[in-house]
Protein backbone atom coordinates (compact mmCIF):
# COMPACT_ATOMS: atom_id res chain seq x y z
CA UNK A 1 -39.34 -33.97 -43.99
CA UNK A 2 -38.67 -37.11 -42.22
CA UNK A 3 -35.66 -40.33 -43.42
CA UNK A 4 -36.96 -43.51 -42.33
CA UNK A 5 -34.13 -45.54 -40.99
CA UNK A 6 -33.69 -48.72 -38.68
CA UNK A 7 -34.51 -46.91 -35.69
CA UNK A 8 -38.09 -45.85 -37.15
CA UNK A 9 -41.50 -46.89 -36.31
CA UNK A 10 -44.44 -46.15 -38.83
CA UNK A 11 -48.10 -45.87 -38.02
CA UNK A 12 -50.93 -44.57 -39.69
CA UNK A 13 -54.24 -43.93 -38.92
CA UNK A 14 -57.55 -42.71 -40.58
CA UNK A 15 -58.98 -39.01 -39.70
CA UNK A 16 -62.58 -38.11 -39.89
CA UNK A 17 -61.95 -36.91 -43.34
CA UNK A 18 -60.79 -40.35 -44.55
CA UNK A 19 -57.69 -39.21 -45.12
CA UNK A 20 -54.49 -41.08 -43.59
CA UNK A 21 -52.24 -39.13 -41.29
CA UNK A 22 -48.29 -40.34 -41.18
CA UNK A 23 -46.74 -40.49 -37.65
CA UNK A 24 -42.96 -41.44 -37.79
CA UNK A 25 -41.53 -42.02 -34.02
CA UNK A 26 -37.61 -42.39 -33.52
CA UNK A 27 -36.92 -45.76 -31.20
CA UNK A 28 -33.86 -45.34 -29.57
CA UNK A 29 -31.33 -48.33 -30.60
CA UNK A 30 -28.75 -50.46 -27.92
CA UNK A 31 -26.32 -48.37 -29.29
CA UNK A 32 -24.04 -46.01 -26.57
CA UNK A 33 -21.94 -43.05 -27.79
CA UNK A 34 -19.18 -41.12 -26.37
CA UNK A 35 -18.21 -37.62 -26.50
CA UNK A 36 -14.49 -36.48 -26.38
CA UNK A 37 -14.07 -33.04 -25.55
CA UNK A 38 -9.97 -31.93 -27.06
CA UNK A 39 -7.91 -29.23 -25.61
CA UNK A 40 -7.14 -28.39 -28.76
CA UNK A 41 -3.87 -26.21 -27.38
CA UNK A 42 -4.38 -26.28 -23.88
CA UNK A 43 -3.71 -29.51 -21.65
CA UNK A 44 -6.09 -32.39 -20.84
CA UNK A 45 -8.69 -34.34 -22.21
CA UNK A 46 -11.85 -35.50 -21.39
CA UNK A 47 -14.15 -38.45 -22.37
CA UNK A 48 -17.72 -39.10 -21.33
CA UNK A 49 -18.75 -42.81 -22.81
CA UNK A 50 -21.72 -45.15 -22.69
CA UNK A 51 -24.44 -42.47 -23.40
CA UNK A 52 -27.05 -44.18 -24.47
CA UNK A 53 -28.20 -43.71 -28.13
CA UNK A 54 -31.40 -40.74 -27.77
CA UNK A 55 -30.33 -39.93 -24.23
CA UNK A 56 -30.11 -35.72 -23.12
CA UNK A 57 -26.66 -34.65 -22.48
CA UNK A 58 -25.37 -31.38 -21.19
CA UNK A 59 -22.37 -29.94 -22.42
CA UNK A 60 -19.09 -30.05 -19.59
CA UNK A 61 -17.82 -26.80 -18.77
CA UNK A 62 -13.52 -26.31 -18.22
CA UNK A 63 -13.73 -26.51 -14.64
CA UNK A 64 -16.07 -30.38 -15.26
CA UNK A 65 -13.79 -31.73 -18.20
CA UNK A 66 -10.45 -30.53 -16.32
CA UNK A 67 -9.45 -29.09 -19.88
CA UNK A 68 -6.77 -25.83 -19.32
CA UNK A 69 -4.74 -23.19 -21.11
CA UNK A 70 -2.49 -20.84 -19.53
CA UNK A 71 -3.06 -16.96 -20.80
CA UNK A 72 -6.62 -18.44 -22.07
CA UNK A 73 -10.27 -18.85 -21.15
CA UNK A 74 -12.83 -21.18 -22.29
CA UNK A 75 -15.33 -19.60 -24.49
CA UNK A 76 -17.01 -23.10 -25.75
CA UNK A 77 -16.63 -25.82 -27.70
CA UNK A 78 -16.95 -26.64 -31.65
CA UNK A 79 -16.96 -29.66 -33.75
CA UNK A 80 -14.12 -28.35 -35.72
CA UNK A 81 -10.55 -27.49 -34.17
CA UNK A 82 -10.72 -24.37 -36.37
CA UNK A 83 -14.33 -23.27 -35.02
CA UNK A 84 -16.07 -23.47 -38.14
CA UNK A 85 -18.22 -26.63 -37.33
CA UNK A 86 -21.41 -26.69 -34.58
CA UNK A 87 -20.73 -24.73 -31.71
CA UNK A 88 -21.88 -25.90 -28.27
CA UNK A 89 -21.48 -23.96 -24.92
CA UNK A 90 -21.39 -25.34 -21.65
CA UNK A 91 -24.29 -26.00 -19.72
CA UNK A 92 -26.15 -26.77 -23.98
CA UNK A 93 -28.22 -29.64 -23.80
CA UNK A 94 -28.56 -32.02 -26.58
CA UNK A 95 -29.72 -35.24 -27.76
CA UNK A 96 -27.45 -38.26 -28.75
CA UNK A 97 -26.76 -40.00 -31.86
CA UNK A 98 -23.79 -40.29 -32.52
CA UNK A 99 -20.56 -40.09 -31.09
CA UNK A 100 -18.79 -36.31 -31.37
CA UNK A 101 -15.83 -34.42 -30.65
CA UNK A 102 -15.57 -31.38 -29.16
CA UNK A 103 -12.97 -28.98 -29.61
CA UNK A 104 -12.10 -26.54 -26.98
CA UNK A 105 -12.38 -22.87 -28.32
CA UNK A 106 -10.01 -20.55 -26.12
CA UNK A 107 -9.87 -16.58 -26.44
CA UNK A 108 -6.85 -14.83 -24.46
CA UNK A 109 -7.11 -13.77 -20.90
CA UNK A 110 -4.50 -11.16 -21.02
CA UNK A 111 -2.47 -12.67 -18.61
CA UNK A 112 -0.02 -14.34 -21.03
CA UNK A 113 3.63 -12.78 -21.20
């Protein structure tokens, strides 16, 4: 199923059959995003902006975002502080289209007192 939206081109074009096939292409708007990656308990933050709308983007590890916890390690991000929205792991490519948040999801090292 395809949504027709601003950012939509429509063509058609007969077959042999006579029949009409619908091709729906996305054009990429002007518009740049930005994702925020949150330390969500740990220290830092880290803000890639000016991706432009459509564009592939690869998910920053700790170590590229400078994101830490002590006692902790990285073990990916999620759209929801909790964990219970998209999860992404580093080195994940995606496209674009909006602007998102990630949340840094942290599992214990054993190192913490």
């Amino acid at each position: 199923m395809y949504f027709l939206n601003k950012h939509a081109h429509i063509s058609c074009r007969p077959c042999c059959c006579g029949t009409r096939w619908l091709k729906v292409f996305r054009i990429p708007s002007d518009e740049t995003f930005t994702v925020t990656y949150i330390a969500n308990g740990g220290t830092g933050q880290f803000v890639d902006r000016g991706l432009p709308d459509g564009s592939f983007y690869t998910v920053k590890s700790a170590d590229q975002t400078g994101i830490t916890r002590a006692g902790y390690t990285l073990i990916g991000w999620n759209t929801q502080p909790d964990g219970s929205g998209e999860a992404f792991k580093a080195g994940v490519g995606l496209n674009i289209r909006e602007n998102l948040t990630l949340y840094a999801q942290w599992e214990p090292d054993g190192t913490q007192g």
